[in-house]
PDB file of N, CA and C in Angstrom:
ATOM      1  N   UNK A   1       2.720 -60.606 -27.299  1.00  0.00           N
ATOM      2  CA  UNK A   1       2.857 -61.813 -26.512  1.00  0.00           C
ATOM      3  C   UNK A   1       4.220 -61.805 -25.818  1.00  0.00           C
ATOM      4  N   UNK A   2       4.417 -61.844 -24.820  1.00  0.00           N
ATOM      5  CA  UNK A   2       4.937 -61.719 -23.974  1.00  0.00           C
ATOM      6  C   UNK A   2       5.399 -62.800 -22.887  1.00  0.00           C
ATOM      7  N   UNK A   3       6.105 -64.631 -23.552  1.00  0.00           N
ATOM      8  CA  UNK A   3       6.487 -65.329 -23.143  1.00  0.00           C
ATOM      9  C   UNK A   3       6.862 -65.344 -21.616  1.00  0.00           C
ATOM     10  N   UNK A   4       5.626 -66.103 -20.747  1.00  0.00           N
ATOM     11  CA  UNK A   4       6.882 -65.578 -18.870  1.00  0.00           C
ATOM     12  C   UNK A   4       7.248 -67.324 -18.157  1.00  0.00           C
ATOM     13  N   UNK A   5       8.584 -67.866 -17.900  1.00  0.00           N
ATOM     14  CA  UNK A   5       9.050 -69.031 -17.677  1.00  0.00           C
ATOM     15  C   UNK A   5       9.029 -69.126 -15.699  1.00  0.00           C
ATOM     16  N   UNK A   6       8.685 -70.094 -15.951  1.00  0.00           N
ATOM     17  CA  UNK A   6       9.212 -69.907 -14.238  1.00  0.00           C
ATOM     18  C   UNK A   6      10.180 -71.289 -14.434  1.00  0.00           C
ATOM     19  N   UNK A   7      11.682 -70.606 -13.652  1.00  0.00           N
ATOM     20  CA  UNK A   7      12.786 -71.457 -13.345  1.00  0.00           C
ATOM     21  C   UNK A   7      13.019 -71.701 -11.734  1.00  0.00           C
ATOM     22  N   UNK A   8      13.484 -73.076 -11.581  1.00  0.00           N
ATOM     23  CA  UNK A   8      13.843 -73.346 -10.323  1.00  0.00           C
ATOM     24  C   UNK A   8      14.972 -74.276 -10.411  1.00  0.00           C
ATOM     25  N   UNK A   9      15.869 -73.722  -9.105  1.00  0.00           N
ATOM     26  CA  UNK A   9      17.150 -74.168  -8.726  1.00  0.00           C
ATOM     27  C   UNK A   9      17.369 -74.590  -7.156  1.00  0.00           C
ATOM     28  N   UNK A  10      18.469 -75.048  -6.922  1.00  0.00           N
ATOM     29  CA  UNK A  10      18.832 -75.401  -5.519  1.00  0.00           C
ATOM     30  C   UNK A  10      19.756 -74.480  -5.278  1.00  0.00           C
ATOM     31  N   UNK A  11      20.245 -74.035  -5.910  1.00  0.00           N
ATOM     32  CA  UNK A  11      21.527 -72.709  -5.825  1.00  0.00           C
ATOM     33  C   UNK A  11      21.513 -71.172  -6.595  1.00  0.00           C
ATOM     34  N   UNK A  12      20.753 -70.636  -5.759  1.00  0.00           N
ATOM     35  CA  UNK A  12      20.197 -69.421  -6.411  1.00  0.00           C
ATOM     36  C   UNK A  12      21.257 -68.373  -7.046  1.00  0.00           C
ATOM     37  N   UNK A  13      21.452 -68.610  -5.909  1.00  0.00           N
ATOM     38  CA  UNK A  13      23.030 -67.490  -5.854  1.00  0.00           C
ATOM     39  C   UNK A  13      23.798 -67.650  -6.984  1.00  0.00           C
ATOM     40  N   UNK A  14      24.404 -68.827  -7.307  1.00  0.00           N
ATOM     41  CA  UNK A  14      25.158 -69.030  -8.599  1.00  0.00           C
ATOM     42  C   UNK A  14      24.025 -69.358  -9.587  1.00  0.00           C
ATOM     43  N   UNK A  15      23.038 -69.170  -9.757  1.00  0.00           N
ATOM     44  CA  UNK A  15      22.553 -69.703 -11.117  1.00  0.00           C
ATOM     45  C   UNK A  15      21.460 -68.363 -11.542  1.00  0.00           C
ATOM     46  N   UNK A  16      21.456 -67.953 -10.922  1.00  0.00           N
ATOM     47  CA  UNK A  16      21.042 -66.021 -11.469  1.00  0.00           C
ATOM     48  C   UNK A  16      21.930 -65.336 -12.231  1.00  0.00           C
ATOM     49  N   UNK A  17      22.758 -65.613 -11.771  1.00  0.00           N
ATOM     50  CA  UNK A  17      24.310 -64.761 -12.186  1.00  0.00           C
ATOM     51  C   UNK A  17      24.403 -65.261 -13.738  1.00  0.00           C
ATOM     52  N   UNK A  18      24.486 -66.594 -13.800  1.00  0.00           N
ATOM     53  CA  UNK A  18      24.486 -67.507 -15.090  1.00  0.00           C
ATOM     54  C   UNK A  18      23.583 -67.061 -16.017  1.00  0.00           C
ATOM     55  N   UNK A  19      22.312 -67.285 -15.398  1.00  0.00           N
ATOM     56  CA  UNK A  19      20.962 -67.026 -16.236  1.00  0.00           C
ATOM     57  C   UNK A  19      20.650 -65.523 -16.919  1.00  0.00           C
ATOM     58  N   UNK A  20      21.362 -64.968 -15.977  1.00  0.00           N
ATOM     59  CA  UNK A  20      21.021 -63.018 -16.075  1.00  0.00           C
ATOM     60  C   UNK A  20      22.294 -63.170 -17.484  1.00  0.00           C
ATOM     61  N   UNK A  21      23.780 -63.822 -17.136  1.00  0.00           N
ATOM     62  CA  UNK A  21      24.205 -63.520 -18.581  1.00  0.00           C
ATOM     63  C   UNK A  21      24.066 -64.493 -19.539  1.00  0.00           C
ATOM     64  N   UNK A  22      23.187 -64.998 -19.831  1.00  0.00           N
ATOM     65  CA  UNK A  22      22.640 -66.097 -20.803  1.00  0.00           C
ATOM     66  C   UNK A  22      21.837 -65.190 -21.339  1.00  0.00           C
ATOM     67  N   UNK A  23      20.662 -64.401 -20.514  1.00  0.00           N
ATOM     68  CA  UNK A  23      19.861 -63.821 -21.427  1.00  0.00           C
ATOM     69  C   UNK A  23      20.509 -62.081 -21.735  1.00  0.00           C
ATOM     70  N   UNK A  24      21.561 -62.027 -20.885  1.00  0.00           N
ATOM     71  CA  UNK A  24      21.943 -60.741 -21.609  1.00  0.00           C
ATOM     72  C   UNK A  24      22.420 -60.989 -23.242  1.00  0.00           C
ATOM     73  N   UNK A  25      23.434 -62.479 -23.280  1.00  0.00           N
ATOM     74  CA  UNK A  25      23.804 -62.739 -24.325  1.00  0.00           C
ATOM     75  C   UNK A  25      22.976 -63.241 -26.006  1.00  0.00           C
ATOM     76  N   UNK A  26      21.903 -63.338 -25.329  1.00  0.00           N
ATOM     77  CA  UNK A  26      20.720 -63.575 -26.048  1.00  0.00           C
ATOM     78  C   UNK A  26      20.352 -62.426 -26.836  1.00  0.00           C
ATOM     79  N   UNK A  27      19.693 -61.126 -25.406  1.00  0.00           N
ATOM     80  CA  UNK A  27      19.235 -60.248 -26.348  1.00  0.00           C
ATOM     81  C   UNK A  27      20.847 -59.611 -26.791  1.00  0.00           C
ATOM     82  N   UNK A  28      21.851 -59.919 -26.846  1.00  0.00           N
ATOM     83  CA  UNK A  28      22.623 -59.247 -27.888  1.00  0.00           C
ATOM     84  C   UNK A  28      22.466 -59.999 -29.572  1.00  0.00           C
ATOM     85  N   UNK A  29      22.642 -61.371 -28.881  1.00  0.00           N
ATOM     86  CA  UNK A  29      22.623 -62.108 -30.523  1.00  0.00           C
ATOM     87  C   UNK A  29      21.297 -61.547 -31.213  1.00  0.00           C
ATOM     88  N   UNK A  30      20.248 -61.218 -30.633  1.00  0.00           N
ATOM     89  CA  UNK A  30      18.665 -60.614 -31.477  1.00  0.00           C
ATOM     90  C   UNK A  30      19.065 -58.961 -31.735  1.00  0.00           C
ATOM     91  N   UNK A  31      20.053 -58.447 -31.200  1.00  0.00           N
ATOM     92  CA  UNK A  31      20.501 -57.201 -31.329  1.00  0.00           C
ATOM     93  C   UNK A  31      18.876 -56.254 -30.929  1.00  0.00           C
ATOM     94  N   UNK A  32      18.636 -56.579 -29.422  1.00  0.00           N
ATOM     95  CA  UNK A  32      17.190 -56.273 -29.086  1.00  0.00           C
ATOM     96  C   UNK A  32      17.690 -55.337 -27.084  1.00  0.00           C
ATOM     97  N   UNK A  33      17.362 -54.855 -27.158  1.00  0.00           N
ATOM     98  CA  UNK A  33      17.376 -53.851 -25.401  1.00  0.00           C
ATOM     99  C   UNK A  33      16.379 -53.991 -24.592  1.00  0.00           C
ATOM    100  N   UNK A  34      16.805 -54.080 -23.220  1.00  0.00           N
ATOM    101  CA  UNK A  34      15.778 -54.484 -22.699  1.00  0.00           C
ATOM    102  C   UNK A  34      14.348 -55.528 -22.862  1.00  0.00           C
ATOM    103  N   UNK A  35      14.923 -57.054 -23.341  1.00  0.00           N
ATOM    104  CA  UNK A  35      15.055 -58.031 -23.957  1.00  0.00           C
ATOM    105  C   UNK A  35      13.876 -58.945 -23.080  1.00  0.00           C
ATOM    106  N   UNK A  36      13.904 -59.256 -21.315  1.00  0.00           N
ATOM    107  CA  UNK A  36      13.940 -59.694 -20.637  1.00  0.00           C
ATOM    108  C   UNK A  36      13.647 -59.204 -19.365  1.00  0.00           C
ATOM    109  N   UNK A  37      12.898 -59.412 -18.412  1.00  0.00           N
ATOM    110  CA  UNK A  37      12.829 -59.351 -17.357  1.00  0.00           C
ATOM    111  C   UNK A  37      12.919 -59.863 -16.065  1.00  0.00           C
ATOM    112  N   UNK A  38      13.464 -60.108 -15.315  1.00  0.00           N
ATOM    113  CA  UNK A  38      13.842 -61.293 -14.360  1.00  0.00           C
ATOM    114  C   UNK A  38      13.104 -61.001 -12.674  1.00  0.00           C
ATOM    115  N   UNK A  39      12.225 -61.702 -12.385  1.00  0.00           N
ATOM    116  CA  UNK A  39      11.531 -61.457 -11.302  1.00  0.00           C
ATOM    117  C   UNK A  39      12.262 -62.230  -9.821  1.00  0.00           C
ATOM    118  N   UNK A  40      11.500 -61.678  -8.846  1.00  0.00           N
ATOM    119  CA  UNK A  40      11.653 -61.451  -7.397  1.00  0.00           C
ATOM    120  C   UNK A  40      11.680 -62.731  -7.252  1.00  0.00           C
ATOM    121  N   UNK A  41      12.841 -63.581  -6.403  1.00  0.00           N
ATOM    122  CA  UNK A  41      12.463 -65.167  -6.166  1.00  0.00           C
ATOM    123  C   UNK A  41      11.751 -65.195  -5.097  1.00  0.00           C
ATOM    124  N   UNK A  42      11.478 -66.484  -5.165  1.00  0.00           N
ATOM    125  CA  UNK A  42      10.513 -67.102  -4.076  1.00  0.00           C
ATOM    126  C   UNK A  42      11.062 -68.628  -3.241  1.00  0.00           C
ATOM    127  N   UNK A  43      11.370 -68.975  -2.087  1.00  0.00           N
ATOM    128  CA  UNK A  43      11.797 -70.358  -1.779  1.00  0.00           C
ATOM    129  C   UNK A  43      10.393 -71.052  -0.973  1.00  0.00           C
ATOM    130  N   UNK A  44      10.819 -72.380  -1.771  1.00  0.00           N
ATOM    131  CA  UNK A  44       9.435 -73.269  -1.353  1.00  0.00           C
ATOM    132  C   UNK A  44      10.618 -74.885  -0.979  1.00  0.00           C
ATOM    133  N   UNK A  45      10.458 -75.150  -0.347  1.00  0.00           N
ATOM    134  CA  UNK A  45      10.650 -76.654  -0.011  1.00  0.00           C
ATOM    135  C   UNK A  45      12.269 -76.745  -0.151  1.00  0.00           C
ATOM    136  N   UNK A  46      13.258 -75.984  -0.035  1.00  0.00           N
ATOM    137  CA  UNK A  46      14.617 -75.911  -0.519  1.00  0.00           C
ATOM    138  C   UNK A  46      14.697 -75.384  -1.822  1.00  0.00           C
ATOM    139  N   UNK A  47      13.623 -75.506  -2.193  1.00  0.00           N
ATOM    140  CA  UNK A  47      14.047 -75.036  -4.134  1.00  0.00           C
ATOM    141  C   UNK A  47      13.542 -73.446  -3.843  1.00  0.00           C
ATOM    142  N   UNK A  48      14.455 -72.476  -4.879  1.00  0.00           N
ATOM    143  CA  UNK A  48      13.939 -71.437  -5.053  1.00  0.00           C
ATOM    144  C   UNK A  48      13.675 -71.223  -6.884  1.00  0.00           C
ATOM    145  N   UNK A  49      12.144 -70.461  -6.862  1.00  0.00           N
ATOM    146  CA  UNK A  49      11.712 -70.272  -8.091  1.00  0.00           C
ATOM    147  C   UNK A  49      11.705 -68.939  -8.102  1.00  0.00           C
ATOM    148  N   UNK A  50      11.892 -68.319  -9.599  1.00  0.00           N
ATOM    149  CA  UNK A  50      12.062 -66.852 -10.104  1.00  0.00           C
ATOM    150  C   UNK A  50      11.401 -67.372 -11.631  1.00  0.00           C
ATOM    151  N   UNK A  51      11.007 -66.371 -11.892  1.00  0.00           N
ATOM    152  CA  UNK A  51      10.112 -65.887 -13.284  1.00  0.00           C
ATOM    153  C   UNK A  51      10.983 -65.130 -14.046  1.00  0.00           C
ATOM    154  N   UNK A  52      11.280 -65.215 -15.815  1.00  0.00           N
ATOM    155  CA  UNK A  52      11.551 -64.281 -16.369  1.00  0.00           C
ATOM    156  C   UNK A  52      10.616 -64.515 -17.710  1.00  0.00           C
ATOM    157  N   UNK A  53      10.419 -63.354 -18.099  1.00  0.00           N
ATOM    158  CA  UNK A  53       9.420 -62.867 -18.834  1.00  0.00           C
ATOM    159  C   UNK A  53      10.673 -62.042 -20.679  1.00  0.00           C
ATOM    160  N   UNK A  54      10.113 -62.809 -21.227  1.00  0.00           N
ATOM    161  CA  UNK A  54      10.772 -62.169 -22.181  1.00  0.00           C
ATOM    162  C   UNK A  54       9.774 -61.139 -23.140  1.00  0.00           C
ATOM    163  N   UNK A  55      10.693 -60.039 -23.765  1.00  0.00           N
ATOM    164  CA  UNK A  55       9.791 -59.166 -24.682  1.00  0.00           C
ATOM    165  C   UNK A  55       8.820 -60.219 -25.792  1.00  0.00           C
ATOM    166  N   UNK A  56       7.982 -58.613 -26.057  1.00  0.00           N
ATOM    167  CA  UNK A  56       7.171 -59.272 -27.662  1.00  0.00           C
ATOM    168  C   UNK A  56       8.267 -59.265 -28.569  1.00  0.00           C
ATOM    169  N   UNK A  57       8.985 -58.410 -28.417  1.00  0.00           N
ATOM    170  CA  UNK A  57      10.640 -58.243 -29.610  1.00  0.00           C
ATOM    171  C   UNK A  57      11.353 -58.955 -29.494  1.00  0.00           C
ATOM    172  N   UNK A  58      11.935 -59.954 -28.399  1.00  0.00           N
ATOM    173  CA  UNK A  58      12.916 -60.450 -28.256  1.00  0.00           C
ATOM    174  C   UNK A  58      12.204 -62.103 -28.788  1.00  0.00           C
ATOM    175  N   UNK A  59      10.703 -62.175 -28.171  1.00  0.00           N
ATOM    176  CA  UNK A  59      10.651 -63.855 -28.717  1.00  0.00           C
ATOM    177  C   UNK A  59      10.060 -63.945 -30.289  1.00  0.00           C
ATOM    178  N   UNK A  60       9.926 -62.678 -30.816  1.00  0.00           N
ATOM    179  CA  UNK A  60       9.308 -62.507 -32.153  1.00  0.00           C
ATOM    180  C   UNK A  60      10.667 -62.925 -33.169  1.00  0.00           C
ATOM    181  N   UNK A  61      11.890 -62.215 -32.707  1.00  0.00           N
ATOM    182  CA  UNK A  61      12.879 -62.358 -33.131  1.00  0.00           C
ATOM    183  C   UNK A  61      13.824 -64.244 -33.168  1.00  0.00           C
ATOM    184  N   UNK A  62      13.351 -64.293 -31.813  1.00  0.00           N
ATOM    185  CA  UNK A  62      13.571 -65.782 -31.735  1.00  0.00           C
ATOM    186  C   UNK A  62      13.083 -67.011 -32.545  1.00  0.00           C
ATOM    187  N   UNK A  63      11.549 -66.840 -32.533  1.00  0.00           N
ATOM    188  CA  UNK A  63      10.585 -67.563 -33.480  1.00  0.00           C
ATOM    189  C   UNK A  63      10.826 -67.414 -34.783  1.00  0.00           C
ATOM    190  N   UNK A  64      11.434 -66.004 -35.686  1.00  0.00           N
ATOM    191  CA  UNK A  64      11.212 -66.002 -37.170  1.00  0.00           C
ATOM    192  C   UNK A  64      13.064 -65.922 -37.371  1.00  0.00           C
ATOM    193  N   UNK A  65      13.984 -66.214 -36.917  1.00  0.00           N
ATOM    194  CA  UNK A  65      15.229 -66.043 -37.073  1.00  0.00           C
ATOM    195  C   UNK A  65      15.785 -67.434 -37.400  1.00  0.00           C
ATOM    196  N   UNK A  66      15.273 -68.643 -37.472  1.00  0.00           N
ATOM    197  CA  UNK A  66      15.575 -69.540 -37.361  1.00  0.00           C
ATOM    198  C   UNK A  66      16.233 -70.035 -36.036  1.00  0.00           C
ATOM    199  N   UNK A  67      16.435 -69.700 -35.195  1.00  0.00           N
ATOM    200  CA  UNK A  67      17.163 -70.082 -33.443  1.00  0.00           C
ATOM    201  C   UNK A  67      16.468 -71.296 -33.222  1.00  0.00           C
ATOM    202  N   UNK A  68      15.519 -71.460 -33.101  1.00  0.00           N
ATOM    203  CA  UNK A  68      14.464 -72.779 -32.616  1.00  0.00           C
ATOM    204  C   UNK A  68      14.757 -73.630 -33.273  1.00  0.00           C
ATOM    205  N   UNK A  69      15.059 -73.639 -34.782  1.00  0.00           N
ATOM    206  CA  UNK A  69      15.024 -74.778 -35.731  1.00  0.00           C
ATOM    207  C   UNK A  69      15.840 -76.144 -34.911  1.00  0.00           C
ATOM    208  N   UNK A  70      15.116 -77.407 -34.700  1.00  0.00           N
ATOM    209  CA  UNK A  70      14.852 -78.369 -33.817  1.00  0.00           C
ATOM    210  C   UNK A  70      14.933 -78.388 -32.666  1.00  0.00           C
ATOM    211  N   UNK A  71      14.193 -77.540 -32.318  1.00  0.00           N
ATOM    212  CA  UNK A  71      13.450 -77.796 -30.402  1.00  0.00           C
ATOM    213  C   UNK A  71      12.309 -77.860 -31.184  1.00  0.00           C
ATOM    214  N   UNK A  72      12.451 -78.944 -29.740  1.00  0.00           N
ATOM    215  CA  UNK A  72      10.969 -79.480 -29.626  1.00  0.00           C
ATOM    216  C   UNK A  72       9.787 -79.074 -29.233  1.00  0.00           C
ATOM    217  N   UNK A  73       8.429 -79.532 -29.673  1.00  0.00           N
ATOM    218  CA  UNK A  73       7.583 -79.439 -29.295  1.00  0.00           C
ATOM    219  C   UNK A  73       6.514 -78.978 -30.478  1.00  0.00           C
ATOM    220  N   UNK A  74       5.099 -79.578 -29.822  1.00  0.00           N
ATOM    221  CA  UNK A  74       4.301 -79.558 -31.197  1.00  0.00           C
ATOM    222  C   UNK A  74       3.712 -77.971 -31.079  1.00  0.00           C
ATOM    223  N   UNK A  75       3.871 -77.134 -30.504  1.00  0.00           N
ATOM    224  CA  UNK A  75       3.092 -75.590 -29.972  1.00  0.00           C
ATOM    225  C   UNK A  75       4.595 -74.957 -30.325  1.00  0.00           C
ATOM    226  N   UNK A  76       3.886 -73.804 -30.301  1.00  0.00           N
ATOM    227  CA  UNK A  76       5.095 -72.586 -30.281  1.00  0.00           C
ATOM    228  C   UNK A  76       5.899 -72.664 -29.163  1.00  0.00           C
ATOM    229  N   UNK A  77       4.812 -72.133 -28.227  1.00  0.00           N
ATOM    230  CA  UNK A  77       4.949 -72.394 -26.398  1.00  0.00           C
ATOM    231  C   UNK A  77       6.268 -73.181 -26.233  1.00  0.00           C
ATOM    232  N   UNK A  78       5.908 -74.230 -26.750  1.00  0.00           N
ATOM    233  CA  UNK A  78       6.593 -75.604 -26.397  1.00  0.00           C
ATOM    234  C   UNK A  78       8.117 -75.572 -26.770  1.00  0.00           C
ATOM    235  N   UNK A  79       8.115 -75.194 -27.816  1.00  0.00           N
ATOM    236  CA  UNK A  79       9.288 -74.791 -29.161  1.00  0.00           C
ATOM    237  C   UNK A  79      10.100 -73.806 -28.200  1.00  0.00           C
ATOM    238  N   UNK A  80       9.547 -72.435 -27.623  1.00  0.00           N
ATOM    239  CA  UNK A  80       9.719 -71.495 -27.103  1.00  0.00           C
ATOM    240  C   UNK A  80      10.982 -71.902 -25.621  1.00  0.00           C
ATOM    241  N   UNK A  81       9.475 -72.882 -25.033  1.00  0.00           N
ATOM    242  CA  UNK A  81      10.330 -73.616 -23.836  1.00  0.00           C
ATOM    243  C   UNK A  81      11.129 -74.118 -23.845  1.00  0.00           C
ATOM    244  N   UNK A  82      11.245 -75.167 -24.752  1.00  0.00           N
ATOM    245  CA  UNK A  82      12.477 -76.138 -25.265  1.00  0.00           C
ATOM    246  C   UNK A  82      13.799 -75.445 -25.641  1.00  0.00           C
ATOM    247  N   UNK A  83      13.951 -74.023 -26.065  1.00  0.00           N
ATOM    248  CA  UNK A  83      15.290 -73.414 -26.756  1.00  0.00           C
ATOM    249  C   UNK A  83      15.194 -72.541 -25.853  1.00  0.00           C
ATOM    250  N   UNK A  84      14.685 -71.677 -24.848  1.00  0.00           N
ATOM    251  CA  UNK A  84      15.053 -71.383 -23.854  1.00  0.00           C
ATOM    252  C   UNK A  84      15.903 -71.918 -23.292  1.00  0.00           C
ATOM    253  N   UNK A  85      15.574 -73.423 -22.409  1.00  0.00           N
ATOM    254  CA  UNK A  85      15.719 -74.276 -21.551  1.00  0.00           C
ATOM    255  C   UNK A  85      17.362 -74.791 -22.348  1.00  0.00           C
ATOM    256  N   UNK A  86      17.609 -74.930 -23.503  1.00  0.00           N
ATOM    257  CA  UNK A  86      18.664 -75.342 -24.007  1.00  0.00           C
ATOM    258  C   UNK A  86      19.523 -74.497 -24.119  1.00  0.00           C
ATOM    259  N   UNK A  87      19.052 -73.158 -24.436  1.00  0.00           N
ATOM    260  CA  UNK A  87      20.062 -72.151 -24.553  1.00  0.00           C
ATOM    261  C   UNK A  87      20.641 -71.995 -23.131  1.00  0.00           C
ATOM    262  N   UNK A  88      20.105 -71.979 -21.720  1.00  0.00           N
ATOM    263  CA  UNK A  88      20.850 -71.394 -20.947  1.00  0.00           C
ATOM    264  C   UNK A  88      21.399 -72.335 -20.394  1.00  0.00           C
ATOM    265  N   UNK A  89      20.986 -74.140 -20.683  1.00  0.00           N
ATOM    266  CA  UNK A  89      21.968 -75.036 -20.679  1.00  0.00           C
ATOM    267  C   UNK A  89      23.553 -74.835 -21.008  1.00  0.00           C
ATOM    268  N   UNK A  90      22.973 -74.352 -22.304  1.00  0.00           N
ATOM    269  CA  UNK A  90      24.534 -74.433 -23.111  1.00  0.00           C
ATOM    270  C   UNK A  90      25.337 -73.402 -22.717  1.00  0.00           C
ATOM    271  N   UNK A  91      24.736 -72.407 -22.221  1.00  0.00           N
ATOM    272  CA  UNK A  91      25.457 -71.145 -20.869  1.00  0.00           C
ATOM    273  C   UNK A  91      25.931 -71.190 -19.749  1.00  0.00           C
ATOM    274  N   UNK A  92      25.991 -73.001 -20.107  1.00  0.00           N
ATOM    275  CA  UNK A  92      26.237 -73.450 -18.021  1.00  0.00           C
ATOM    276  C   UNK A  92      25.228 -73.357 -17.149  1.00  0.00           C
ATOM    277  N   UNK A  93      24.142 -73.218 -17.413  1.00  0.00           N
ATOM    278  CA  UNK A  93      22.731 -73.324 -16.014  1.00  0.00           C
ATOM    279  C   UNK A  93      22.024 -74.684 -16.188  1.00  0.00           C
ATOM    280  N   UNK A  94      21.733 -74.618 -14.585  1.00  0.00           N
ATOM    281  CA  UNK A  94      21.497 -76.402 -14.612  1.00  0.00           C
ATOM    282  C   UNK A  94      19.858 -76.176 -14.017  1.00  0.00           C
ATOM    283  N   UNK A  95      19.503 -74.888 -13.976  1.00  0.00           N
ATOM    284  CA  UNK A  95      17.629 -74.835 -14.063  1.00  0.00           C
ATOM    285  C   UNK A  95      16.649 -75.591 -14.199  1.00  0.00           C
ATOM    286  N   UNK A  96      15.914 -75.552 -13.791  1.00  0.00           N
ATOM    287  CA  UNK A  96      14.613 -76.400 -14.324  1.00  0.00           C
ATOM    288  C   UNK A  96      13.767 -75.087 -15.020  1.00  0.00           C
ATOM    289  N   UNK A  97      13.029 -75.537 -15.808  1.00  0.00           N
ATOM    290  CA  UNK A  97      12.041 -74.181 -17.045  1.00  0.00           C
ATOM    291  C   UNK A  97      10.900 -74.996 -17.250  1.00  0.00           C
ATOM    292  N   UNK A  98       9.944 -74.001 -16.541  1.00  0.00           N
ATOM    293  CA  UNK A  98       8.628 -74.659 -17.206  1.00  0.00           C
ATOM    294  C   UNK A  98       7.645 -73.259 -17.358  1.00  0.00           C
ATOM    295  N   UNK A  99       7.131 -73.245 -18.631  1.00  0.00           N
ATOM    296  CA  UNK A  99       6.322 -72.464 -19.291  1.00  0.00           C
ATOM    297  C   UNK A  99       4.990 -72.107 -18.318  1.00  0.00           C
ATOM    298  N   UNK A 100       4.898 -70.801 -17.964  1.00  0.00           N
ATOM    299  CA  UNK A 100       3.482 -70.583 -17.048  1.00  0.00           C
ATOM    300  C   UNK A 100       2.522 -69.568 -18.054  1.00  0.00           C
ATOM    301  N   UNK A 101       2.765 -68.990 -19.035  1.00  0.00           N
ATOM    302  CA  UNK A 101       2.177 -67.868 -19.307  1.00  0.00           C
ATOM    303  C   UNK A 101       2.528 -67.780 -21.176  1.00  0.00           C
ATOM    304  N   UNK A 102       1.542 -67.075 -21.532  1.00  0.00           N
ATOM    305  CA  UNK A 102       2.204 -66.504 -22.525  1.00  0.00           C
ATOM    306  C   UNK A 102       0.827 -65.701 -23.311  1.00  0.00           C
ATOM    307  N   UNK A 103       1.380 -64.681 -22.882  1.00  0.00           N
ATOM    308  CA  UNK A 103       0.439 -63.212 -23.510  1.00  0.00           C
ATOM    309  C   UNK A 103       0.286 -62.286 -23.046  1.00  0.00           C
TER     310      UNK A 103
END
């Protein structure tokens, strides 16, 4: 399973940069390589959206490590989305994250 988020911003430029080392810093704390994948953006209406897709290793590690313990949500998915979305908060990104996929 193979978690994929789609994020959207008003400032691409600075908030890739952010996001790319949020999840570099991530897969270091899971001590995991090639962790993440970060897709081709797209602009719609002023906002631009990009996709990143995390490993089966990197969110397996996330889910049984305790990291999630209180994010929300009654699904994994949800759980998944929620500590994403907080983690790259707390990295300085001001994103929007909403869950499209997962498998």
């Amino acid at each position: 399973m193979n978690p994929l988020f789609q994020l959207s911003t008003r400032s691409y430029d600075k908030e890739i940069l952010t996001v790319r080392k949020a999840l570099e810093d991530l897969q270091q704390e899971c001590n995991v390589k090639n962790g993440f994948i970060i897709e081709e953006p797209f602009t719609k209406f002023g906002w631009t959206f990009f996709n990143i897709q995390l490993s089966e290793e990197i969110s397996k590690i996330i889910e049984t490590s305790g990291m999630m313990e209180g994010a929300l949500g009654y699904r994994i998915g949800e759980q998944l989305t929620n500590f994403v979305g907080h983690y790259l908060e707390g990295k300085g990104s001001n994103v929007r994250i909403k869950k499209i996929d997962y498998g």
